[in-house]
C-alpha atoms as a PDB file:
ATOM      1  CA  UNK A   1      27.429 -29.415  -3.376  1.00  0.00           C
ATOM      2  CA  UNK A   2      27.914 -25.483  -3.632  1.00  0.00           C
ATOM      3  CA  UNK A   3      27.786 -26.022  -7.712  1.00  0.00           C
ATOM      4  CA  UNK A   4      24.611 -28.037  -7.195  1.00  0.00           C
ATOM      5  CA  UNK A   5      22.761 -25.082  -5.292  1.00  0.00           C
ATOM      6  CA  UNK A   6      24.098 -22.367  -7.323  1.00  0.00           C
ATOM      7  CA  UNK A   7      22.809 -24.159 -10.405  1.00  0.00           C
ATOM      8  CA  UNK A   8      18.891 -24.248  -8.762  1.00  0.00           C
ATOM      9  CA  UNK A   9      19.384 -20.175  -7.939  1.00  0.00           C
ATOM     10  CA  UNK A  10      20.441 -19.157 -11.022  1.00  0.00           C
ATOM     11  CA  UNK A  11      16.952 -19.367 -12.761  1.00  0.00           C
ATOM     12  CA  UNK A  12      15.585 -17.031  -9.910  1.00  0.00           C
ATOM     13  CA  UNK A  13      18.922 -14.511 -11.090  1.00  0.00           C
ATOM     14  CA  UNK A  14      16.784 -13.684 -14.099  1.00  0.00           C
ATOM     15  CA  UNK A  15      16.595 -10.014 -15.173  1.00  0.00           C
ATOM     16  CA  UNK A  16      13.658  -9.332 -17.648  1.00  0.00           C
ATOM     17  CA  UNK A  17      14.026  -7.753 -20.626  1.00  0.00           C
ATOM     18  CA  UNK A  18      12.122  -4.747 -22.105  1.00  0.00           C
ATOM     19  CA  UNK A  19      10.491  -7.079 -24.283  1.00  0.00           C
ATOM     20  CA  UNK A  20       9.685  -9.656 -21.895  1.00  0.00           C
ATOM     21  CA  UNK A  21       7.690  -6.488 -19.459  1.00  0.00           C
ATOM     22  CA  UNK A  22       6.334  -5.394 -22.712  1.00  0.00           C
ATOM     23  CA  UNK A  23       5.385  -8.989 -23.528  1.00  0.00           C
ATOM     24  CA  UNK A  24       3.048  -9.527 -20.042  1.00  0.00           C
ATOM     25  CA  UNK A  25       1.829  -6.108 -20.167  1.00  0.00           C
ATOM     26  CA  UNK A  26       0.367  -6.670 -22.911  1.00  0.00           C
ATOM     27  CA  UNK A  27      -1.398  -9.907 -21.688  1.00  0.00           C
ATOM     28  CA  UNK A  28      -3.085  -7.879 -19.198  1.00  0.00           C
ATOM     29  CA  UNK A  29      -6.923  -6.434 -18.913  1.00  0.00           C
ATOM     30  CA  UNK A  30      -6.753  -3.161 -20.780  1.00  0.00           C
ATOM     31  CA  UNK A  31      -7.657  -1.486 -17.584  1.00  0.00           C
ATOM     32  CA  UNK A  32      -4.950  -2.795 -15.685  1.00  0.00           C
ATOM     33  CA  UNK A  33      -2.046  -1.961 -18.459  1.00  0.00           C
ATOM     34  CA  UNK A  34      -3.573   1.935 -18.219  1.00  0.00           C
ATOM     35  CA  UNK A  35      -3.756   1.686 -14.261  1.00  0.00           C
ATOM     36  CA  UNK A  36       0.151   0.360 -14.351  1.00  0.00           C
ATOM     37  CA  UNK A  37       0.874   3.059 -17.199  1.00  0.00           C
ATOM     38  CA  UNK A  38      -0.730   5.954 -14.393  1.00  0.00           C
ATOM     39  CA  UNK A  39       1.298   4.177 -11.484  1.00  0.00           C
ATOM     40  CA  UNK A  40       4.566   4.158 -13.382  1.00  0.00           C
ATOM     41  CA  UNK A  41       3.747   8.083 -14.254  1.00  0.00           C
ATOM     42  CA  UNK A  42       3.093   9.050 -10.612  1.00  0.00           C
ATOM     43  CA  UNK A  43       6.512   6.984  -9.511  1.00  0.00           C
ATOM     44  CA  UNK A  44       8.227   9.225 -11.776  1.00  0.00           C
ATOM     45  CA  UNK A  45       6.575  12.208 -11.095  1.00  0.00           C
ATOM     46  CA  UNK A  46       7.419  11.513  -7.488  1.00  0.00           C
ATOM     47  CA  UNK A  47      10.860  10.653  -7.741  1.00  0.00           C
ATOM     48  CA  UNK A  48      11.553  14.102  -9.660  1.00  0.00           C
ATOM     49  CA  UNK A  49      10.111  16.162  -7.156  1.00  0.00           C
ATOM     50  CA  UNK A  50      12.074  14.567  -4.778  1.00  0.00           C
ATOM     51  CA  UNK A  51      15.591  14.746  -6.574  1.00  0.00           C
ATOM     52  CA  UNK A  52      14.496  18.680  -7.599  1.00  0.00           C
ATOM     53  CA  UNK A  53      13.952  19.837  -4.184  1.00  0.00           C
ATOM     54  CA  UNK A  54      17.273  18.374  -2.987  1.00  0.00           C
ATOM     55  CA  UNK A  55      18.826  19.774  -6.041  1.00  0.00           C
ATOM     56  CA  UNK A  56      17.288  23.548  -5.211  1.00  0.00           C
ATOM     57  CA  UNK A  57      17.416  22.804  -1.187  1.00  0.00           C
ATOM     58  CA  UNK A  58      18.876  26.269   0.601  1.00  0.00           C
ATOM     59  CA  UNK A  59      20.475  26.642   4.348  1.00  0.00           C
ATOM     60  CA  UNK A  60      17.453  27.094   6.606  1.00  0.00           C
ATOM     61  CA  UNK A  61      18.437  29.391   9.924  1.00  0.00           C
ATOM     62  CA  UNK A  62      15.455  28.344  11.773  1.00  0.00           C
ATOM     63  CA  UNK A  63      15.391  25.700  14.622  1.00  0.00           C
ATOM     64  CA  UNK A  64      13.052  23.552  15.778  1.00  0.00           C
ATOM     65  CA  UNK A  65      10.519  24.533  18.723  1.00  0.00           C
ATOM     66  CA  UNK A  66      10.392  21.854  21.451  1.00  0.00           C
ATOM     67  CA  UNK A  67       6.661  21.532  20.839  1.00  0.00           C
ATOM     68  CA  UNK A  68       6.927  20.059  17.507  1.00  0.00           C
ATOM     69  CA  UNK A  69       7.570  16.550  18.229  1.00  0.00           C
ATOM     70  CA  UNK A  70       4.373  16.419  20.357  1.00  0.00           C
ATOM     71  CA  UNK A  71       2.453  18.164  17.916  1.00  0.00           C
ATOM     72  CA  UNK A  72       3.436  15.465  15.111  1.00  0.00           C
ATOM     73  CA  UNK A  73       2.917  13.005  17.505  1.00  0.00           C
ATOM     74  CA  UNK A  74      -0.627  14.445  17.818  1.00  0.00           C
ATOM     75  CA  UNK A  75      -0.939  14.542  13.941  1.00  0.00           C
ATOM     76  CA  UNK A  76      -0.187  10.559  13.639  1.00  0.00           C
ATOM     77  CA  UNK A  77      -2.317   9.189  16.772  1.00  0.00           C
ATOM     78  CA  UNK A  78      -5.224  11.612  15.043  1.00  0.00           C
ATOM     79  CA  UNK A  79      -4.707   9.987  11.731  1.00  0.00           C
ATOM     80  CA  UNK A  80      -4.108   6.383  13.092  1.00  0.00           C
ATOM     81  CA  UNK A  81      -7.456   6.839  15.372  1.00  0.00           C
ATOM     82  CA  UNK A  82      -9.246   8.302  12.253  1.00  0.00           C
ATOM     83  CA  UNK A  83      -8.458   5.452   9.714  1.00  0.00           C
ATOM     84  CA  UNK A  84      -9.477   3.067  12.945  1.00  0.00           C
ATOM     85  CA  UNK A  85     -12.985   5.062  13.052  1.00  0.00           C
ATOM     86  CA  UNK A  86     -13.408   4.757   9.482  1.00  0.00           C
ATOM     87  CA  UNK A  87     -12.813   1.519   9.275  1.00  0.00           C
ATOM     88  CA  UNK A  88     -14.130   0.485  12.402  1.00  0.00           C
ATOM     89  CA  UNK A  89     -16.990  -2.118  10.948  1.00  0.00           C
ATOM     90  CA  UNK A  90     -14.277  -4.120   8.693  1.00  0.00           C
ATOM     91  CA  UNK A  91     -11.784  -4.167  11.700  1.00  0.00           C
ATOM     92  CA  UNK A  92     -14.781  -5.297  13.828  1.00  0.00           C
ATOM     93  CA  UNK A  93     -15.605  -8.290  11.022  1.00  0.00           C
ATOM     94  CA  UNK A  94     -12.019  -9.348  11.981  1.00  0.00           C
ATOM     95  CA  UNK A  95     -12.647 -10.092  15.556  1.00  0.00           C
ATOM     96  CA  UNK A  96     -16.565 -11.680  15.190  1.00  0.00           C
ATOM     97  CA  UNK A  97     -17.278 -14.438  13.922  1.00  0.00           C
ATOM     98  CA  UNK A  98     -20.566 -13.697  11.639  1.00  0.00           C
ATOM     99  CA  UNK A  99     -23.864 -15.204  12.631  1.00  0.00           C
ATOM    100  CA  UNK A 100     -25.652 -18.082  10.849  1.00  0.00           C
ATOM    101  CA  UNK A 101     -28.446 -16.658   8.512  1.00  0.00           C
ATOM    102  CA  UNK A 102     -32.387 -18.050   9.721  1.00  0.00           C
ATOM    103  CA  UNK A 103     -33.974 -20.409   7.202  1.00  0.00           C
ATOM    104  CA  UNK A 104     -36.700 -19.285   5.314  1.00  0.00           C
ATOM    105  CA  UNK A 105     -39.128 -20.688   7.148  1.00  0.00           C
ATOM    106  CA  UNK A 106     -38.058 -19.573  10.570  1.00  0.00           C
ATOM    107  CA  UNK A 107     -38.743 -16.490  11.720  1.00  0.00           C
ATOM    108  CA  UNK A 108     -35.894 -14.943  14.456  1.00  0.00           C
ATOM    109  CA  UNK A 109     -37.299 -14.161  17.867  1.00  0.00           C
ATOM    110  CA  UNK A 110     -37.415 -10.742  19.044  1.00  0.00           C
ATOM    111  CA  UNK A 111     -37.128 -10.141  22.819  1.00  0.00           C
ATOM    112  CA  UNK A 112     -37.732  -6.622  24.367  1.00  0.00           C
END
């Protein structure tokens, strides 16, 4: 039985080739290949910066002030509350359910 499942799991074990990435790449929209091309850039970019600053990283004789966790804890709630704000009309669509549009002969009553 153990043969049996390792044989259906070895087809998901596959490791693609250069060619095979080059290969569906290549099938894509030409604005999609240069948007993965610009994502694969920034990944790098990214990744060096990281490795260089822990490469050059010097002893800091500092410490850390006891109001700094509340004032990063003050910097996420304001950025969590901010992207709520901004997207307060699509989080809102969520939650209602959207009315039925009138016909075109009906005209909707307005009450004041």
């Amino acid at each position: 039985m153990k043969i049996f499942i390792a044989a259906k799991l070895l087809p998901a074990l596959h490791v693609f080739t250069s060619k095979e990435i080059a290969h569906a790449e290549a099938q894509l929209p030409r604005g999609n290949q240069r948007m993965t091309h610009t994502l694969k850039l920034v990944a790098v970019t990214v990744l060096l910066i990281v490795a260089l600053s822990f490469t050059f990283e010097r002893q800091a004789h500092a410490y850390v002030d006891p109001g700094s966790g509340l004032l990063l804890f003050q910097g996420i709630s304001a950025t969590i509350s901010g992207v709520l704000f901004y997207f307060r009309r699509r989080i809102k669509n969520l939650f209602v359910r959207a009315q039925p549009k009138s016909g075109p002969g009906t005209t909707p009553s307005h009450t004041l």
